[in-house]
N, C-alpha and C. Protein backbone atom coordinates (compact mmCIF):
# COMPACT_ATOMS: atom_id res chain seq x y z
N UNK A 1 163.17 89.75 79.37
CA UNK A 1 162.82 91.13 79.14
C UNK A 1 163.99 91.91 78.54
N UNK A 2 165.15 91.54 79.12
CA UNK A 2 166.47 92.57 78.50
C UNK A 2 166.82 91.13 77.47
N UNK A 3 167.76 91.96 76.48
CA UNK A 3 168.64 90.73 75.93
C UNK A 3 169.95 91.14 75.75
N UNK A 4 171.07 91.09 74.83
CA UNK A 4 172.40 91.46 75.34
C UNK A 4 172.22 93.10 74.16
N UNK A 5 171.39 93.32 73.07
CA UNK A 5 171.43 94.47 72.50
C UNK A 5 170.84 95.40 73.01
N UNK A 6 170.08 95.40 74.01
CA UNK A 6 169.66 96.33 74.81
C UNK A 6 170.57 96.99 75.34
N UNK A 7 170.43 98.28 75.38
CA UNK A 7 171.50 99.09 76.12
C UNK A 7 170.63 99.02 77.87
N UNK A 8 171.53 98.63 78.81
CA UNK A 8 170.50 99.09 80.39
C UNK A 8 171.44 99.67 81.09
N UNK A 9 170.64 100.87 81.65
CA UNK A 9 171.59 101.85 82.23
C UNK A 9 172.33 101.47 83.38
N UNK A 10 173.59 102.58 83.80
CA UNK A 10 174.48 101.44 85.13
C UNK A 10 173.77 102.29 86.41
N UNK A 11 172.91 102.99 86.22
CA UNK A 11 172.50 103.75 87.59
C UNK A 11 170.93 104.39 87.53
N UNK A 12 170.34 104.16 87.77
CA UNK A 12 168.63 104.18 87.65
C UNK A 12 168.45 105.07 89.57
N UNK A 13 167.99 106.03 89.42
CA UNK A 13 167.57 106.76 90.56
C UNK A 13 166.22 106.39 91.16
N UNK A 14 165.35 106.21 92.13
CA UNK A 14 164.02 105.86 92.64
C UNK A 14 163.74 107.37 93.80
N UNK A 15 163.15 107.92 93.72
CA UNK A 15 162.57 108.74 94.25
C UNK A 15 161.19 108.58 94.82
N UNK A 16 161.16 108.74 96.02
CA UNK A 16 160.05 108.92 97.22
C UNK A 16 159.68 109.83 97.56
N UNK A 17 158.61 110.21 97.35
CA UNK A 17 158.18 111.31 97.99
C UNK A 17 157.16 111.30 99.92
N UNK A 18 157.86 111.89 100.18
CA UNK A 18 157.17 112.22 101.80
C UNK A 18 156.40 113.54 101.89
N UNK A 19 155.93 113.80 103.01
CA UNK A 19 155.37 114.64 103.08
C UNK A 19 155.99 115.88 103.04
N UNK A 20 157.28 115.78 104.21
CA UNK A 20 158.35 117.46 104.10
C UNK A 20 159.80 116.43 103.60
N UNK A 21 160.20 115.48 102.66
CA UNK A 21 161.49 114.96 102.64
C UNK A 21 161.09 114.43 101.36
N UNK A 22 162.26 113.96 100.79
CA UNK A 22 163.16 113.18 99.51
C UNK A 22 163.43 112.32 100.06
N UNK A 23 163.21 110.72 99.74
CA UNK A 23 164.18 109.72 99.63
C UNK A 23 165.06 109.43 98.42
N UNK A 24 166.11 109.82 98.57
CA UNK A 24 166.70 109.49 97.35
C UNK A 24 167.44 108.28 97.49
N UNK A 25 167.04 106.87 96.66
CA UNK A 25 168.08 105.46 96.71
C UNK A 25 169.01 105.90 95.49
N UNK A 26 170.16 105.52 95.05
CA UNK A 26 171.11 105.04 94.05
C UNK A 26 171.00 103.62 93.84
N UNK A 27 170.91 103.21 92.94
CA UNK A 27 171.32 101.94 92.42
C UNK A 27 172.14 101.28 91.22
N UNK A 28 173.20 100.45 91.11
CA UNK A 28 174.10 99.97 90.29
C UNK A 28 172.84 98.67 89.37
N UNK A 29 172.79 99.02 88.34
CA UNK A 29 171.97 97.75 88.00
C UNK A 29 173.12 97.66 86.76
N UNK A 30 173.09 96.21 86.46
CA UNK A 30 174.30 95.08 85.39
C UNK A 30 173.06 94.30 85.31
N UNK A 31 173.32 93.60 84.19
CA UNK A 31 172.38 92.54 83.31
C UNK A 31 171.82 91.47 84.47
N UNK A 32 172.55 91.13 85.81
CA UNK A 32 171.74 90.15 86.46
C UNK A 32 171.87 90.45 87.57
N UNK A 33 172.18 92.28 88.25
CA UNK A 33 172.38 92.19 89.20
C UNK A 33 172.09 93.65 89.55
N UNK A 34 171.12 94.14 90.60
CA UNK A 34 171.04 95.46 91.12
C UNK A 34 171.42 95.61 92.85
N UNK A 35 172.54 96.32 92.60
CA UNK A 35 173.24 96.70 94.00
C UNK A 35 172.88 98.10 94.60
N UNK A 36 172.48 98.07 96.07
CA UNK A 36 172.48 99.25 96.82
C UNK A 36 173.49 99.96 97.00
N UNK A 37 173.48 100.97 96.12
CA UNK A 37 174.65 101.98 96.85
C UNK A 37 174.52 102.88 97.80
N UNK A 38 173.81 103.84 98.02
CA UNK A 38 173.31 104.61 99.24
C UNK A 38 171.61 105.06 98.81
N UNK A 39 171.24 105.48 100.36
CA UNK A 39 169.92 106.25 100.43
C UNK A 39 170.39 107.92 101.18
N UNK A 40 169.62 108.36 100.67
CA UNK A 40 170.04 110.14 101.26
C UNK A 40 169.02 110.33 101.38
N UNK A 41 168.58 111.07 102.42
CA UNK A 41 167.00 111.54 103.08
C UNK A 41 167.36 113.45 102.68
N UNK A 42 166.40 114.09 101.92
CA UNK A 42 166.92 115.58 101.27
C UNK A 42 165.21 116.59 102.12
N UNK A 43 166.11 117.41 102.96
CA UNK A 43 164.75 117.78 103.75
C UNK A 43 164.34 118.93 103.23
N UNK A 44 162.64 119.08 102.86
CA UNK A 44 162.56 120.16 101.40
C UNK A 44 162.09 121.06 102.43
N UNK A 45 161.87 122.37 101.68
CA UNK A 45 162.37 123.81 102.06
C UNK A 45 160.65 123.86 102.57
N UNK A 46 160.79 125.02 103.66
CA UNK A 46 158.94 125.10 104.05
C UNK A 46 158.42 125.61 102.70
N UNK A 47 156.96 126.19 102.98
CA UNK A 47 156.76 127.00 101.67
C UNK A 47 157.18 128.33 101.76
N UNK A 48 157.63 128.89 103.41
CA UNK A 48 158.40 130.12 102.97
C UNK A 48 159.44 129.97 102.34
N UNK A 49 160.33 129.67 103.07
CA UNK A 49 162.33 129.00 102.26
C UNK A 49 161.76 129.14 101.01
N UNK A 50 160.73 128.05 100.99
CA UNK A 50 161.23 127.89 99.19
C UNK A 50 160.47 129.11 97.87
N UNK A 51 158.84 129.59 98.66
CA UNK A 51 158.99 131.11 97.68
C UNK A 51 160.05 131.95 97.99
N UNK A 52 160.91 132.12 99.35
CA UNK A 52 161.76 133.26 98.95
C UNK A 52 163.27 132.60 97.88
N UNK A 53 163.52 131.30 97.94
CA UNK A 53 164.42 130.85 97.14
C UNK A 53 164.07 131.18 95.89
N UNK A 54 162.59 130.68 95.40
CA UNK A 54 162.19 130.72 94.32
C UNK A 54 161.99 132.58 93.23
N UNK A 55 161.98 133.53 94.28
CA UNK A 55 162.20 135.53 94.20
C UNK A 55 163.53 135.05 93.83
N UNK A 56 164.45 135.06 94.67
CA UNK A 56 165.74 134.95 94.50
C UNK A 56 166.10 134.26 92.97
N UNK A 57 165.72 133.19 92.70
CA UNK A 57 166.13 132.44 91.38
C UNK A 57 165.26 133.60 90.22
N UNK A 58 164.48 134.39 90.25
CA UNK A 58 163.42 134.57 89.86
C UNK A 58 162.60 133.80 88.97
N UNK A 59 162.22 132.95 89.90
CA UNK A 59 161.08 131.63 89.52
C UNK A 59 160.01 131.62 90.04
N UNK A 60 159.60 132.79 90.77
CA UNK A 60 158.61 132.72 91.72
C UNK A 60 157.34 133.05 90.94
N UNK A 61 156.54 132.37 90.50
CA UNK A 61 155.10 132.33 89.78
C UNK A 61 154.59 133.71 90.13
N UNK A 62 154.07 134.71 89.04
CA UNK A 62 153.14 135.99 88.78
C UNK A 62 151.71 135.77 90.06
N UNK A 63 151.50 134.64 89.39
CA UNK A 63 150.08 134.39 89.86
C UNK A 63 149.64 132.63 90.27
N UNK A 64 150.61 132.94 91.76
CA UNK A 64 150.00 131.49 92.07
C UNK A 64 148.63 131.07 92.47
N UNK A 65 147.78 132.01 92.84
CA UNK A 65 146.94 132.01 93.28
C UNK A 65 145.64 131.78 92.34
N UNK A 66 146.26 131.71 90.77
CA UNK A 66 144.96 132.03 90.00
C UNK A 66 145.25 130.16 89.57
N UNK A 67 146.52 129.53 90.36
CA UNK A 67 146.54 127.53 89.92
C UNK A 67 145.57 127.39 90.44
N UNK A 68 145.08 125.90 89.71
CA UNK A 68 144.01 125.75 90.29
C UNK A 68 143.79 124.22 89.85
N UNK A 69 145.31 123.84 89.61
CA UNK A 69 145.35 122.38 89.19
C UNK A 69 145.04 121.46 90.48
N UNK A 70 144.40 120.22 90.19
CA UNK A 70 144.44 119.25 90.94
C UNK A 70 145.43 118.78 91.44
N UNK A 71 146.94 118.52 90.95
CA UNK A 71 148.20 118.29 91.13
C UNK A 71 149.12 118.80 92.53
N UNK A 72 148.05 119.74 92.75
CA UNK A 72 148.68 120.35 94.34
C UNK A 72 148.31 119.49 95.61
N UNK A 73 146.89 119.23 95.15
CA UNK A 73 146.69 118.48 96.20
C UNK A 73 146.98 117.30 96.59
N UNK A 74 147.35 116.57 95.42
CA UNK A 74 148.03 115.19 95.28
C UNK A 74 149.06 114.97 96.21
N UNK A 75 149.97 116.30 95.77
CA UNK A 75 151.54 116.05 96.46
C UNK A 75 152.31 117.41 97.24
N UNK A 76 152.65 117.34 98.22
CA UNK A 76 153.43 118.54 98.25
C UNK A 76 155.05 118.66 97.22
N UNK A 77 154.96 117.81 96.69
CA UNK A 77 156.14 118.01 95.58
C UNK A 77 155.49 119.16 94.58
N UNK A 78 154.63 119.86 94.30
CA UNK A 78 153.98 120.51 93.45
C UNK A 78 153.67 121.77 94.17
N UNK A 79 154.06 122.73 93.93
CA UNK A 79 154.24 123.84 94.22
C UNK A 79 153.57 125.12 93.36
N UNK A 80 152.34 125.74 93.53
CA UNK A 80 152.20 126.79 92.66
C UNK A 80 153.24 128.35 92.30
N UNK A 81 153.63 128.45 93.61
CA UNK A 81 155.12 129.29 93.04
C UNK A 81 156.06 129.11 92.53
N UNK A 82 156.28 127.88 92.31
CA UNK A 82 157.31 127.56 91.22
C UNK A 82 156.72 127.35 89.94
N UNK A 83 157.30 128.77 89.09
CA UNK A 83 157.06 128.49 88.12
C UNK A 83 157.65 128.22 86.61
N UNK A 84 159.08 127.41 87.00
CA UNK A 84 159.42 126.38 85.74
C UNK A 84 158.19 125.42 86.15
N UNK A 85 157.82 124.85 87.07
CA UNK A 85 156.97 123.30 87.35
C UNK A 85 155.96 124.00 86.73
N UNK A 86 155.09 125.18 86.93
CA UNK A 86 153.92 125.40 86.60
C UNK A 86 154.02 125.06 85.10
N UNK A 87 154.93 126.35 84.23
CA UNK A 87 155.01 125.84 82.76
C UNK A 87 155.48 124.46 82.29
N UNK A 88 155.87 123.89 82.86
CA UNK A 88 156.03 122.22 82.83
C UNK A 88 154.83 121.63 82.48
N UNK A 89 153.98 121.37 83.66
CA UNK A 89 153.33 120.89 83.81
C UNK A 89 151.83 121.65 82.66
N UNK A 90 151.91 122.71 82.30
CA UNK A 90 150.73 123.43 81.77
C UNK A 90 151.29 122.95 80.31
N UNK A 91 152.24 122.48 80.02
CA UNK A 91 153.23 122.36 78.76
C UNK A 91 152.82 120.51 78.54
N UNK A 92 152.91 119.82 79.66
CA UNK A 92 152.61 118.04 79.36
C UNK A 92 150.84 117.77 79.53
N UNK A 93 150.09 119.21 79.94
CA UNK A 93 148.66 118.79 80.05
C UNK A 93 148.05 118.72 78.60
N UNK A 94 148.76 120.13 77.70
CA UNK A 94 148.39 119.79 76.85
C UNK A 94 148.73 118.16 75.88
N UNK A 95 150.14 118.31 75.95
CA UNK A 95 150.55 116.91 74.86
C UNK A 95 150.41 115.83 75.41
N UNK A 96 150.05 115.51 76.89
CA UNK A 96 149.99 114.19 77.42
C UNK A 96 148.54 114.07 77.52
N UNK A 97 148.28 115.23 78.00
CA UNK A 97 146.31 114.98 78.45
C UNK A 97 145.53 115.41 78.12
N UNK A 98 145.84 115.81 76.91
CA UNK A 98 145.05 116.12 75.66
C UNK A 98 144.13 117.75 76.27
N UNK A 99 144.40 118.47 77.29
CA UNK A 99 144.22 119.48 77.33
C UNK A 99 143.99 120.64 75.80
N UNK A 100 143.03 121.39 75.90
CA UNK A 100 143.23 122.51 75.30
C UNK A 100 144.22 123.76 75.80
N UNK A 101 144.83 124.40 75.13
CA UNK A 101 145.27 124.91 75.33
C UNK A 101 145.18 126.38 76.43
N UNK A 102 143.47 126.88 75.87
CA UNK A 102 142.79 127.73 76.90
C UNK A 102 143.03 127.29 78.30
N UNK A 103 142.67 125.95 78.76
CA UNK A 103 142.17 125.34 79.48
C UNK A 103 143.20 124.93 80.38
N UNK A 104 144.74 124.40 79.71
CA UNK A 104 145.91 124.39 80.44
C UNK A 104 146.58 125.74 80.92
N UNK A 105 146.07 126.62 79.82
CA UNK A 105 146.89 128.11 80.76
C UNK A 105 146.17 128.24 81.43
N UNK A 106 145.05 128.47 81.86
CA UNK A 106 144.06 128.89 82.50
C UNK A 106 144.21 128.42 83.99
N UNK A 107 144.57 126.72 84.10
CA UNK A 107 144.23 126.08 85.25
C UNK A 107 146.17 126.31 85.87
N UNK A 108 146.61 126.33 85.32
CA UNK A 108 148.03 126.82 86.04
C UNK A 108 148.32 128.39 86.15
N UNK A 109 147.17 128.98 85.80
CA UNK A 109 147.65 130.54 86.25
C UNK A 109 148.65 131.02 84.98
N UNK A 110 148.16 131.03 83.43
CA UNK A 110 148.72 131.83 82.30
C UNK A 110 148.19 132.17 81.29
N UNK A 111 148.25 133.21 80.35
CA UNK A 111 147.46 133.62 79.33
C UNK A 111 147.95 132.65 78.39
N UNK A 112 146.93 132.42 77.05
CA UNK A 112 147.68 131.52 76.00
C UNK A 112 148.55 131.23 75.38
N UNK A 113 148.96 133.74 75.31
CA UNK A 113 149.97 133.90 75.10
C UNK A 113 151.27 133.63 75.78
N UNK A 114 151.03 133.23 76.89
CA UNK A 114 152.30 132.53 77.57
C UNK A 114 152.58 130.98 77.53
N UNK A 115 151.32 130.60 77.01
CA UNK A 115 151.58 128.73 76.96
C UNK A 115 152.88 129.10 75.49
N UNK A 116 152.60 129.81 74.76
CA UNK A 116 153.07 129.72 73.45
C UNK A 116 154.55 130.14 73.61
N UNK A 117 154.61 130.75 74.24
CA UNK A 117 155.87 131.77 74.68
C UNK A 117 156.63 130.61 74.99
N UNK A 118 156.05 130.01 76.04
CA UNK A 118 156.97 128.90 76.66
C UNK A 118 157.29 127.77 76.32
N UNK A 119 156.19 127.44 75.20
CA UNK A 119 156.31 126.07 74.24
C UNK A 119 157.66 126.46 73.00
N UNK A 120 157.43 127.65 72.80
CA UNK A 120 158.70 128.18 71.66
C UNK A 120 160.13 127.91 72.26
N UNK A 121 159.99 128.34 73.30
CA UNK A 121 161.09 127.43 74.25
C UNK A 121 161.28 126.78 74.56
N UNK A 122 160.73 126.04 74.84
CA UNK A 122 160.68 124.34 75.38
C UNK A 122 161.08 123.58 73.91
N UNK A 123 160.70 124.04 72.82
CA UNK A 123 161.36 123.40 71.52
C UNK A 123 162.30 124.04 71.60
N UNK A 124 162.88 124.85 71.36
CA UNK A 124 164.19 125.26 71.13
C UNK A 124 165.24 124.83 72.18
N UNK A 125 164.98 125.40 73.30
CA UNK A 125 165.53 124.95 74.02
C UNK A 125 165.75 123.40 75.40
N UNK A 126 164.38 122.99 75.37
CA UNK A 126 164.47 121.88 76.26
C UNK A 126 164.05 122.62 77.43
N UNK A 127 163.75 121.93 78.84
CA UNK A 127 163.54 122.24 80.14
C UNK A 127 164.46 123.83 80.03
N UNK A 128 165.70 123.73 79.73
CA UNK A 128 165.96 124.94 80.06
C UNK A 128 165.88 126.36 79.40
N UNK A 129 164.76 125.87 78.27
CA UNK A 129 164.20 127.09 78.17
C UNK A 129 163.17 127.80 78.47
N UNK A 130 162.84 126.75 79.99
CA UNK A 130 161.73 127.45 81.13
C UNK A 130 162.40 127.94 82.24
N UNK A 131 163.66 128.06 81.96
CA UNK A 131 164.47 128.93 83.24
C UNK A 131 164.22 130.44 82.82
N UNK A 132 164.32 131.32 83.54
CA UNK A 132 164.02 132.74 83.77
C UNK A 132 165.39 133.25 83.39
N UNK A 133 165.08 133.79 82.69
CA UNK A 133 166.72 134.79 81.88
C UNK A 133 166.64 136.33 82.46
N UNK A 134 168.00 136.76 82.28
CA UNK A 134 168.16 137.85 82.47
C UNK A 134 167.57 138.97 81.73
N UNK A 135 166.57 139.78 81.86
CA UNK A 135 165.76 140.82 80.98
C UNK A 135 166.67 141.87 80.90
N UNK A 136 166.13 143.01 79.77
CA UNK A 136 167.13 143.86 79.82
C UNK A 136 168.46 143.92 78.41
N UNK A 137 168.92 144.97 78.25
CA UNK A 137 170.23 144.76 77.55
C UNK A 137 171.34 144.26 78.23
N UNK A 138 172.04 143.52 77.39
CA UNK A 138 173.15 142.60 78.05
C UNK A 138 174.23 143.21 77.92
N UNK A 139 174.24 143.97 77.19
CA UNK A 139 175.42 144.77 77.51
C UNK A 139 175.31 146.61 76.90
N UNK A 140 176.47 147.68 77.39
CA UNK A 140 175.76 148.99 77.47
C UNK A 140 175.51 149.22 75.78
N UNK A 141 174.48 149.25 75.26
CA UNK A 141 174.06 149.16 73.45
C UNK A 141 174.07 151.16 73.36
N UNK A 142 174.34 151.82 74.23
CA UNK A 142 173.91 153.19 74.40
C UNK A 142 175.16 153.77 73.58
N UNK A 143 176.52 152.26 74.15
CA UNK A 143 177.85 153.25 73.64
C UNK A 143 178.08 152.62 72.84
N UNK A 144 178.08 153.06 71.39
CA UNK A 144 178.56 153.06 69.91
C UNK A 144 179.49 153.60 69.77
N UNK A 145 180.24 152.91 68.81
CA UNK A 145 181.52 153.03 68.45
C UNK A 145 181.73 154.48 68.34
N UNK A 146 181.08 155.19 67.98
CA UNK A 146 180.91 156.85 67.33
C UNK A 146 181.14 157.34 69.02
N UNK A 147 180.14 157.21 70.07
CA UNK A 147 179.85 157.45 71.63
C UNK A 147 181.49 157.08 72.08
N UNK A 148 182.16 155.75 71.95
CA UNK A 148 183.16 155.38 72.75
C UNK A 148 184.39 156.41 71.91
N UNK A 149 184.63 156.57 70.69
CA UNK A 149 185.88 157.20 70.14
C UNK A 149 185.29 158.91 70.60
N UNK A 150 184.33 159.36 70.59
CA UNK A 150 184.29 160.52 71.64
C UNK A 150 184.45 160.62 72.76
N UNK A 151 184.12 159.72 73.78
CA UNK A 151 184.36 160.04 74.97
C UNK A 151 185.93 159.53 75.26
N UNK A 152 186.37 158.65 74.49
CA UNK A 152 187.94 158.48 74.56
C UNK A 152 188.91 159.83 74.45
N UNK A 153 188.41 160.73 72.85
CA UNK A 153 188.89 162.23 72.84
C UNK A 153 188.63 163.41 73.66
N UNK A 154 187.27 163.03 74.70
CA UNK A 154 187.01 164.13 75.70
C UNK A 154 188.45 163.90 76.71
N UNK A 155 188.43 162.30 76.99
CA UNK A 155 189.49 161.99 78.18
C UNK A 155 190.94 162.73 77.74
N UNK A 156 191.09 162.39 76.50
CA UNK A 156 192.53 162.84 75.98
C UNK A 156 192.61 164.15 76.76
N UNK A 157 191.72 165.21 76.30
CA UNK A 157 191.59 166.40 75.94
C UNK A 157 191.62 167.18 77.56
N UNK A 158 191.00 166.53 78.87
CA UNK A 158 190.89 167.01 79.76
C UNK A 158 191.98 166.70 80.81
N UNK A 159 193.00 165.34 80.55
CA UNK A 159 194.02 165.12 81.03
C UNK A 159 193.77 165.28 82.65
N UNK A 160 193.04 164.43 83.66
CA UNK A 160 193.29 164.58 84.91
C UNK A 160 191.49 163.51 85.15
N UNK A 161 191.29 163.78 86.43
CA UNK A 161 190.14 163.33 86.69
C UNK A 161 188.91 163.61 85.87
N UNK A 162 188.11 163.09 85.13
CA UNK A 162 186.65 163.52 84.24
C UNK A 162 185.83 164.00 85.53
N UNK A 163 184.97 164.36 84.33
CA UNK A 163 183.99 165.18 85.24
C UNK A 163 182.62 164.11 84.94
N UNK A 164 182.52 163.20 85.13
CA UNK A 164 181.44 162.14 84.35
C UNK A 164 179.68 163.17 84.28
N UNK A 165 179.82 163.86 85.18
CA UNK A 165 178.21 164.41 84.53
C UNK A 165 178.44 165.39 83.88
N UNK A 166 179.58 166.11 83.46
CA UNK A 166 179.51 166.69 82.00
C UNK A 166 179.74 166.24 81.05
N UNK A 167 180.69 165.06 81.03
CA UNK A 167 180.49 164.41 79.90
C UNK A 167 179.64 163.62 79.49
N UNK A 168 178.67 162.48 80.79
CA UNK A 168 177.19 162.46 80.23
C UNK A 168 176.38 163.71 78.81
N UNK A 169 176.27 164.45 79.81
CA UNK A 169 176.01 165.83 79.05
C UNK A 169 176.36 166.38 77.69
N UNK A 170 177.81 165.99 77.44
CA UNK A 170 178.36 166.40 76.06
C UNK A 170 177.63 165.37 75.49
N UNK A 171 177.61 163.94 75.89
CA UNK A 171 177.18 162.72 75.08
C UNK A 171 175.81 163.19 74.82
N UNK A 172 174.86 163.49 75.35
CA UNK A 172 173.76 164.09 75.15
C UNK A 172 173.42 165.42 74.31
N UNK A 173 174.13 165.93 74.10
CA UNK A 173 174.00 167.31 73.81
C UNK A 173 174.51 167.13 72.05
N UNK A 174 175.54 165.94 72.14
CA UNK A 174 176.16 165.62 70.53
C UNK A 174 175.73 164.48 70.14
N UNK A 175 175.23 163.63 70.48
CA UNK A 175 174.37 162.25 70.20
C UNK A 175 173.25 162.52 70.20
N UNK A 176 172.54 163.21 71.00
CA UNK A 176 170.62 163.15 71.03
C UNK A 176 170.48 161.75 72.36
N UNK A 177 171.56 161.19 72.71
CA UNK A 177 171.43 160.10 73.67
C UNK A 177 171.72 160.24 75.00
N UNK A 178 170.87 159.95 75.87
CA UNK A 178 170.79 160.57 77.42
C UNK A 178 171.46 158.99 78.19
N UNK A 179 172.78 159.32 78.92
CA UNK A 179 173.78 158.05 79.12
C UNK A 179 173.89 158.71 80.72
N UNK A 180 173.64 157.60 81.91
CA UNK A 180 174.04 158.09 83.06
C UNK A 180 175.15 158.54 83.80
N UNK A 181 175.45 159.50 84.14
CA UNK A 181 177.34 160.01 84.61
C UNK A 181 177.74 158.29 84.97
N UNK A 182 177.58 157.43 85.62
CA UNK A 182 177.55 156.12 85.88
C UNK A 182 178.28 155.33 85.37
N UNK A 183 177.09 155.08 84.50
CA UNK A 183 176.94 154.29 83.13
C UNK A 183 178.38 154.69 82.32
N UNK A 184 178.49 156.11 82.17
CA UNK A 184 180.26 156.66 81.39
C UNK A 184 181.30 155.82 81.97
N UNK A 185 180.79 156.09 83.78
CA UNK A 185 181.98 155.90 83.84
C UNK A 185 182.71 154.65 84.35
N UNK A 186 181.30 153.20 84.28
CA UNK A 186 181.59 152.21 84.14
C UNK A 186 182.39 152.25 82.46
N UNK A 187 181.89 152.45 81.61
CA UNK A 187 182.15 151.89 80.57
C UNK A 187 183.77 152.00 80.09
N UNK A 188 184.24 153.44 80.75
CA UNK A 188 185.57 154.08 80.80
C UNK A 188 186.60 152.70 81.50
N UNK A 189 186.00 152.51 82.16
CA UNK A 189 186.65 152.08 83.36
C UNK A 189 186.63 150.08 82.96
N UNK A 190 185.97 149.81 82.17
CA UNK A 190 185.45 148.34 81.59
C UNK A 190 186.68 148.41 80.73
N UNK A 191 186.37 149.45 79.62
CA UNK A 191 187.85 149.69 78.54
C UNK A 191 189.15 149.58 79.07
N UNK A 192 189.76 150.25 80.22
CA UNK A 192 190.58 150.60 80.44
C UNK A 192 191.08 149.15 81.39
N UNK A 193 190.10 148.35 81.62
CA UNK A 193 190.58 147.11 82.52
C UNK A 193 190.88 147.03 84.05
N UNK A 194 190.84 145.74 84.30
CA UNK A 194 191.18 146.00 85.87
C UNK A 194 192.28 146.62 86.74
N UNK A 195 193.18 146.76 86.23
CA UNK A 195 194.13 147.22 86.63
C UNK A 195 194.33 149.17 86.87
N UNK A 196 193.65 149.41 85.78
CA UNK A 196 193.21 150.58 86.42
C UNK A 196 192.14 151.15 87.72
């Protein structure tokens, strides 16, 4: 079955599934020889632990309640609140099991427009572009260069402690842009570094 151009890997994992546990074996396999290295028994989370792990990661499925795959019942390895597995799995029904597309969002709890969403990712990125990203601006887009060289000349100008909700205010009043006393005076304070 092997011959010497075959590449065969030096460590092949076997996974068991139990009802609440992981068996995990290791194994060393060489061209005529597979050695035990250890077994680890991994004890999985109830289904509370693991939806509140899953809030926390924010992975926790919109709508577990609308799965309705067969796959749950098979295994408790399958989880409707987890939802990288959901888009996983709604992602291999179509290309492995010839699913329609309606029909795979539908039975894992997603609009089509989300099979697509998540397939654009899954090409681009691989599995990990079914991880949950940070929403939001990534960084403050409010302060423009024009915003930061003014509020740098307010600081000049007032020489002592700011007053951050009037200068919110000036920023508002001379930009048209509404910036939280906060928000200033993180950004002051980001510029100026830790040491201040």
């Amino acid at each position: 079955m092997f011959d010497d151009n075959n590449i065969i890997p030096n460590y092949i994992n076997k996974i068991t599934l139990g009802v609440d546990m992981v068996k995990v074996f290791v194994l060393k396999m060489d061209k005529n020889n597979i050695t035990f290295i250890k077994a680890q028994t991994i004890t999985m989370d109830t289904d509370e632990e693991r939806k509140q792990r899953l809030k926390k990661e924010g992975s926790l499925h919109p709508n577990p309640d609308r799965v309705k795959a067969d796959l749950l019942a098979k295994s408790s390895f399958f989880n409707a609140n987890d939802l990288i597995q959901m888009k996983y799995e709604m992602l291999r029904s179509v290309t492995v099991d010839q699913q329609s597309v309606t029909e795979a969002a539908n039975t894992f709890g997603f609009s089509r427009v989300a099979y697509y969403q998540a397939w654009k990712q899954y090409q681009s990125h691989g599995l990990a572009g079914l991880l949950p990203y940070k929403r939001g601006p990534k960084h403050p887009h409010k302060f423009t260069p024009e915003v930061r060289s003014f509020i740098d000349k307010q600081l000049v100008a007032i020489e002592g402690r700011p007053d951050w909700s009037l200068l919110s205010k000036q920023i508002e009043d001379r930009f048209g842009t509404k910036v939280h006393p906060r928000s200033v005076e993180r950004a002051v304070k980001q510029k100026k570094g830790p040491e201040q």
